[in-house]
N, C-alpha and C. Protein backbone atom coordinates (compact mmCIF):
# COMPACT_ATOMS: atom_id res chain seq x y z
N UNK A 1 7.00 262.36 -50.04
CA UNK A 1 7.77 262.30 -48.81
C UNK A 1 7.35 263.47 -47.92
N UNK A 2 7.53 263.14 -46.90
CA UNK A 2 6.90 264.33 -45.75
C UNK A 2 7.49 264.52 -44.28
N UNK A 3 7.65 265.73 -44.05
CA UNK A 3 8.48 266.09 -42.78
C UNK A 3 7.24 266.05 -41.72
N UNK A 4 7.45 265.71 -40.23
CA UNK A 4 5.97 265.57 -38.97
C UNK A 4 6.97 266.20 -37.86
N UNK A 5 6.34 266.85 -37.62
CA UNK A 5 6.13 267.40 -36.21
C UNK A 5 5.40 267.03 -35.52
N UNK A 6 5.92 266.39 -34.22
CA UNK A 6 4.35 266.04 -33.24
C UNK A 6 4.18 267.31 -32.34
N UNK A 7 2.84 266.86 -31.55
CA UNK A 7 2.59 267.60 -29.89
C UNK A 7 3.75 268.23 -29.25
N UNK A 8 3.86 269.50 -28.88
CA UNK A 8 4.96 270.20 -28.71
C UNK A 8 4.16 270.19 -26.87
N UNK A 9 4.41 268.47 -26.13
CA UNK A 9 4.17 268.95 -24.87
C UNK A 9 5.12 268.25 -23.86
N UNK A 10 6.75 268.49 -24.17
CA UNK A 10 8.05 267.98 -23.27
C UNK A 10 8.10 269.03 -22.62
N UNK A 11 7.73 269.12 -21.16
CA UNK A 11 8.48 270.41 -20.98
C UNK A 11 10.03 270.18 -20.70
N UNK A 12 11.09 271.19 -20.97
CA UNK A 12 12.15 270.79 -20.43
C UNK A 12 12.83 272.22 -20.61
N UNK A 13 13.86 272.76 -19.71
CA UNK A 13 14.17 274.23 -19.29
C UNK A 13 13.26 275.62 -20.00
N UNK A 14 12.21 275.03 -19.20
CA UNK A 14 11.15 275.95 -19.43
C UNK A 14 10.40 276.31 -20.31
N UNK A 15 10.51 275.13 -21.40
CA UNK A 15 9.74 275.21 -22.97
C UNK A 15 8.97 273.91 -23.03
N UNK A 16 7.98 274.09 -24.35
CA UNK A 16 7.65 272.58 -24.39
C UNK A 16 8.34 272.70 -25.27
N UNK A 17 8.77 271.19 -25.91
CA UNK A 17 9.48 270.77 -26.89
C UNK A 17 8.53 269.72 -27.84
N UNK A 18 8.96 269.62 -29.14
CA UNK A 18 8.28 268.50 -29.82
C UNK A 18 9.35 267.66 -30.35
N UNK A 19 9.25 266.97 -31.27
CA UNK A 19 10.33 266.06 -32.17
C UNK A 19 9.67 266.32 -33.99
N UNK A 20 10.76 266.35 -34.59
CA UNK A 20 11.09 266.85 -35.55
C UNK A 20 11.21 265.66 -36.77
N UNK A 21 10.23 264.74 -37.24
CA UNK A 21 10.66 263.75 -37.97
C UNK A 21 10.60 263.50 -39.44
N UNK A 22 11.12 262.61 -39.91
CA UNK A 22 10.91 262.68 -41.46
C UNK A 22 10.34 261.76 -42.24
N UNK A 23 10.17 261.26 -43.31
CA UNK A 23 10.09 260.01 -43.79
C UNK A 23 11.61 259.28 -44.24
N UNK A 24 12.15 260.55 -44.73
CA UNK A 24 13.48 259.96 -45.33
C UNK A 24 14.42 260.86 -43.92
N UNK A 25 16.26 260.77 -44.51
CA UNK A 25 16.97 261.32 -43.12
C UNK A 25 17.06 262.82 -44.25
N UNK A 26 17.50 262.52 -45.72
CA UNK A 26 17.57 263.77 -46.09
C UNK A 26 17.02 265.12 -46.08
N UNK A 27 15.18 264.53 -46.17
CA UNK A 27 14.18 265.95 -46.01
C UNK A 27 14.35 266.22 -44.40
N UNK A 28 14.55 265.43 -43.20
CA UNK A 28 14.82 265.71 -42.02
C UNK A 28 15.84 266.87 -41.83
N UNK A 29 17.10 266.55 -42.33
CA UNK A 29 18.14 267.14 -42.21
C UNK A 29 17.69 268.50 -42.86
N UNK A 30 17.18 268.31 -44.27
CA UNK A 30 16.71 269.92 -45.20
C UNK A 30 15.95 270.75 -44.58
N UNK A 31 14.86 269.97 -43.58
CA UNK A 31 14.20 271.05 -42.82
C UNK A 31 14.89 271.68 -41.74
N UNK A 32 15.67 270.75 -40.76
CA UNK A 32 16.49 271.09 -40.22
C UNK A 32 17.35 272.20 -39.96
N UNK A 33 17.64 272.07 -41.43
CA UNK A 33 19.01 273.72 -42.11
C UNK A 33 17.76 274.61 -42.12
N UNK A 34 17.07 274.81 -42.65
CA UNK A 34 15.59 275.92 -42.45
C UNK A 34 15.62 276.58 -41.93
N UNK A 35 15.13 275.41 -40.80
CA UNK A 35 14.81 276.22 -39.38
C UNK A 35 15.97 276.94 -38.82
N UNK A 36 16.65 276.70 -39.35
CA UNK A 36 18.52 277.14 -38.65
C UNK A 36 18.89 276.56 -37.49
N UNK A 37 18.68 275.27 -37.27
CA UNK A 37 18.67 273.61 -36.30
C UNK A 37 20.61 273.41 -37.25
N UNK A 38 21.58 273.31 -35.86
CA UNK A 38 22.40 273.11 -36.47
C UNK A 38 22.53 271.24 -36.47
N UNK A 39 22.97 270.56 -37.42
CA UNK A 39 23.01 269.00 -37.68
C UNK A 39 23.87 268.64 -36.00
N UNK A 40 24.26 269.48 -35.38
CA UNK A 40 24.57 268.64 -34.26
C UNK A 40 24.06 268.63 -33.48
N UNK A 41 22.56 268.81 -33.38
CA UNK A 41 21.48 268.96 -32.56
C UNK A 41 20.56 267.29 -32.76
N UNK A 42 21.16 266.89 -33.81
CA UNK A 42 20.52 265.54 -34.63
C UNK A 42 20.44 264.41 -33.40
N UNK A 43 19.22 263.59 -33.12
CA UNK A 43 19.45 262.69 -32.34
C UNK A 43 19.26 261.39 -33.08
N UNK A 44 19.69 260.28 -32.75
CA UNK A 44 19.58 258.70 -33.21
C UNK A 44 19.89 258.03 -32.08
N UNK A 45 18.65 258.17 -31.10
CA UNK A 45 18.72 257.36 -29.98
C UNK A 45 17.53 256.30 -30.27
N UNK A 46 17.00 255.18 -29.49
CA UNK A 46 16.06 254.26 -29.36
C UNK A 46 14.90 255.41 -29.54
N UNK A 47 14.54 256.48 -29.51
CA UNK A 47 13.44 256.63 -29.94
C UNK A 47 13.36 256.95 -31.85
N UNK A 48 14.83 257.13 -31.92
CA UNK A 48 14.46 257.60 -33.74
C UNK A 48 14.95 258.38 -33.70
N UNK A 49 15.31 258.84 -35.35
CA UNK A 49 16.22 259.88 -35.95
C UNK A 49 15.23 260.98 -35.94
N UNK A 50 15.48 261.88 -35.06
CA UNK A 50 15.24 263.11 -34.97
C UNK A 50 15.69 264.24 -34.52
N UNK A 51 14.99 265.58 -34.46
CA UNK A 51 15.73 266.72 -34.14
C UNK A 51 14.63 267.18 -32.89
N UNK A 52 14.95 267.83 -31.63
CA UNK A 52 14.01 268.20 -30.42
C UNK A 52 14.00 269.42 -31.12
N UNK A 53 12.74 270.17 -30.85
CA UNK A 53 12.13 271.60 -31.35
C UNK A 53 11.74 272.18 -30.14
N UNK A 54 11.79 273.35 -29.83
CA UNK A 54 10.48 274.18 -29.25
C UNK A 54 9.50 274.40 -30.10
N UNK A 55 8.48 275.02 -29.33
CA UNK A 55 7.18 275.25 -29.12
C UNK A 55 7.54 276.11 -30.69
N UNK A 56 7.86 277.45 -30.47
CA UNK A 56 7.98 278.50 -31.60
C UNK A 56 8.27 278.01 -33.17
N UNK A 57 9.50 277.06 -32.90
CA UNK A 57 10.43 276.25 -33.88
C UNK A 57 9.11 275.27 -34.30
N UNK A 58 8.54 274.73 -33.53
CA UNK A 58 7.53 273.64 -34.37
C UNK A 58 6.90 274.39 -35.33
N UNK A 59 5.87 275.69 -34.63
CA UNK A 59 5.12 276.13 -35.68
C UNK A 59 5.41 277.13 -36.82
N UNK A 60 6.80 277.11 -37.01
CA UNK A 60 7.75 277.79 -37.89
C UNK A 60 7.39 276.32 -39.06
N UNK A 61 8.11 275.47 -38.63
CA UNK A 61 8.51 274.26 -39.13
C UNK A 61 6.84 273.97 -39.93
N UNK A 62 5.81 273.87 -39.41
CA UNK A 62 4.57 273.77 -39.96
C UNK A 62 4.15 274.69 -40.95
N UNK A 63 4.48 276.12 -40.80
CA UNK A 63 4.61 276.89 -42.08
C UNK A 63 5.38 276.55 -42.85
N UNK A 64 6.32 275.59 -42.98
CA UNK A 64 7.17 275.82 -43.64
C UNK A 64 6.91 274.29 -44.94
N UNK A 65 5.88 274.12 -43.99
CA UNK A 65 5.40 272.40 -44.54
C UNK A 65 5.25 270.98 -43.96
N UNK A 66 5.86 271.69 -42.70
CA UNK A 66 6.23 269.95 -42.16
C UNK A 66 4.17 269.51 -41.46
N UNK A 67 3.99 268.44 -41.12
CA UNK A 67 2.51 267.80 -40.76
C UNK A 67 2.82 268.11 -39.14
N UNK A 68 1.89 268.52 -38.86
CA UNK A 68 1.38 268.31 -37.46
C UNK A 68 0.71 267.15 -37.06
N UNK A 69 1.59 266.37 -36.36
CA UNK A 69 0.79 265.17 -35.86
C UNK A 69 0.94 265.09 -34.28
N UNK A 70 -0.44 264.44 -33.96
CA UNK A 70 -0.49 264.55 -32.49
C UNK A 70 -0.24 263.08 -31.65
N UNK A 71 -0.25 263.48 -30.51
CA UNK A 71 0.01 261.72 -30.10
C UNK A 71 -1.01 261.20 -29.92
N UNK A 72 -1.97 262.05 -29.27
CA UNK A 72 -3.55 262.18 -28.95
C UNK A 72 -4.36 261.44 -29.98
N UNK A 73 -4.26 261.98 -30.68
CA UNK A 73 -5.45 262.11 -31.64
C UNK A 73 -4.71 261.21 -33.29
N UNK A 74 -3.45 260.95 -33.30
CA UNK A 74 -3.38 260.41 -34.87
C UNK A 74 -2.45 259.05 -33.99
N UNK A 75 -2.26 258.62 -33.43
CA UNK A 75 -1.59 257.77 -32.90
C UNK A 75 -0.93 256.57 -33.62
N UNK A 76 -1.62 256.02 -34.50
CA UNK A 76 -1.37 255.03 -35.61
C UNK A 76 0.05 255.94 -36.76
N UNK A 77 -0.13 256.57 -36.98
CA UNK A 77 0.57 257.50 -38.20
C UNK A 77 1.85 257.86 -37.14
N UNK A 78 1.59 258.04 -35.82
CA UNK A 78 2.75 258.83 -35.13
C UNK A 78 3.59 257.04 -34.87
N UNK A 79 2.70 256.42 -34.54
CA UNK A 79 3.63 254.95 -34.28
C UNK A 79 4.49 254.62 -35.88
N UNK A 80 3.79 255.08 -36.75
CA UNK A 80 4.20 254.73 -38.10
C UNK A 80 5.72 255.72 -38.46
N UNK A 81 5.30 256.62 -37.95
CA UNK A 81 6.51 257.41 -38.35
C UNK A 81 7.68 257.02 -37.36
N UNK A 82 7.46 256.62 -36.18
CA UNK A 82 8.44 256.57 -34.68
C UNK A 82 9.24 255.57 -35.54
N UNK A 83 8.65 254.74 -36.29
CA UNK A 83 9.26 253.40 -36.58
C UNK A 83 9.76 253.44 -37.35
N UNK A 84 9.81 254.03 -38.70
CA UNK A 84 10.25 255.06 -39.59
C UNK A 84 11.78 255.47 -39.24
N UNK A 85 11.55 256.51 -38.32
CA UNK A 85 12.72 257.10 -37.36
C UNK A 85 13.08 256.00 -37.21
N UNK A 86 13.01 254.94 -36.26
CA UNK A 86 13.99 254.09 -35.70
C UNK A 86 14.96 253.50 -36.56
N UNK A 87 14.25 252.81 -37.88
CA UNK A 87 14.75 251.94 -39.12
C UNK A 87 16.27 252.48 -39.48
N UNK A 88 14.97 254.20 -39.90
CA UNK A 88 16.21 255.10 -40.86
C UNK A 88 17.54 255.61 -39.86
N UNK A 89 17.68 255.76 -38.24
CA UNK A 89 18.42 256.17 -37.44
C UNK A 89 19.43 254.90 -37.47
N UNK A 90 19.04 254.03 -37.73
CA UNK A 90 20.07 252.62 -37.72
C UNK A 90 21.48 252.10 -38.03
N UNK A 91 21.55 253.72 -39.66
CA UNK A 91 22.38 253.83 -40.51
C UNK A 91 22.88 255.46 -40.02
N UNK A 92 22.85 255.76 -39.41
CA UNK A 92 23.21 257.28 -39.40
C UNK A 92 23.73 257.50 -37.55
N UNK A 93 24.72 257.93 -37.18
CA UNK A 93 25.19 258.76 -36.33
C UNK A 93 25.11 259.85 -35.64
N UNK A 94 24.61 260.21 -34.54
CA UNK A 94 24.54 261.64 -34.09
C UNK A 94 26.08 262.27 -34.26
């Protein structure tokens, strides 16, 4: 099982941001507590169960284990995981 981080390039109040995803919701949530991401930061909208990161927070999160995936360049694996997110967000609540 494996935690992904994509491309950290949202900008939004003055950061880029990435998304924070999992295979399962549990290792999501475990990395989550890590990073010190409180669970009410959790999103389950139409794009998928995930958590928004900054820039700093992603590459914390990558030391820490999670995959760097890009949109660019792995695109198949990032559609794989989006969908992933969507399935597993189906059952779960922000």
């Amino acid at each position: 099982m494996t935690v992904y981080v994509d491309d950290a390039v949202t900008l939004w109040r003055g950061q880029r941001w990435a998304h924070l995803m999992a295979d399962t919701l549990d290792e999501l949530h475990e990395m989550a507590a890590r990073l010190g991401i409180p669970h009410r930061a959790f999103q389950n909208k139409t794009s998928g169960a995930h958590y928004d990161v900054p820039a700093p927070v992603r590459e914390e999160a990558i030391r820490l284990g999670a995959v760097a995936i890009s949109r660019h360049h792995d695109r198949e694996l990032v559609r794989t995981v989006i969908r992933n997110a969507k399935a597993q967000g189906r059952g779960e609540h922000a």
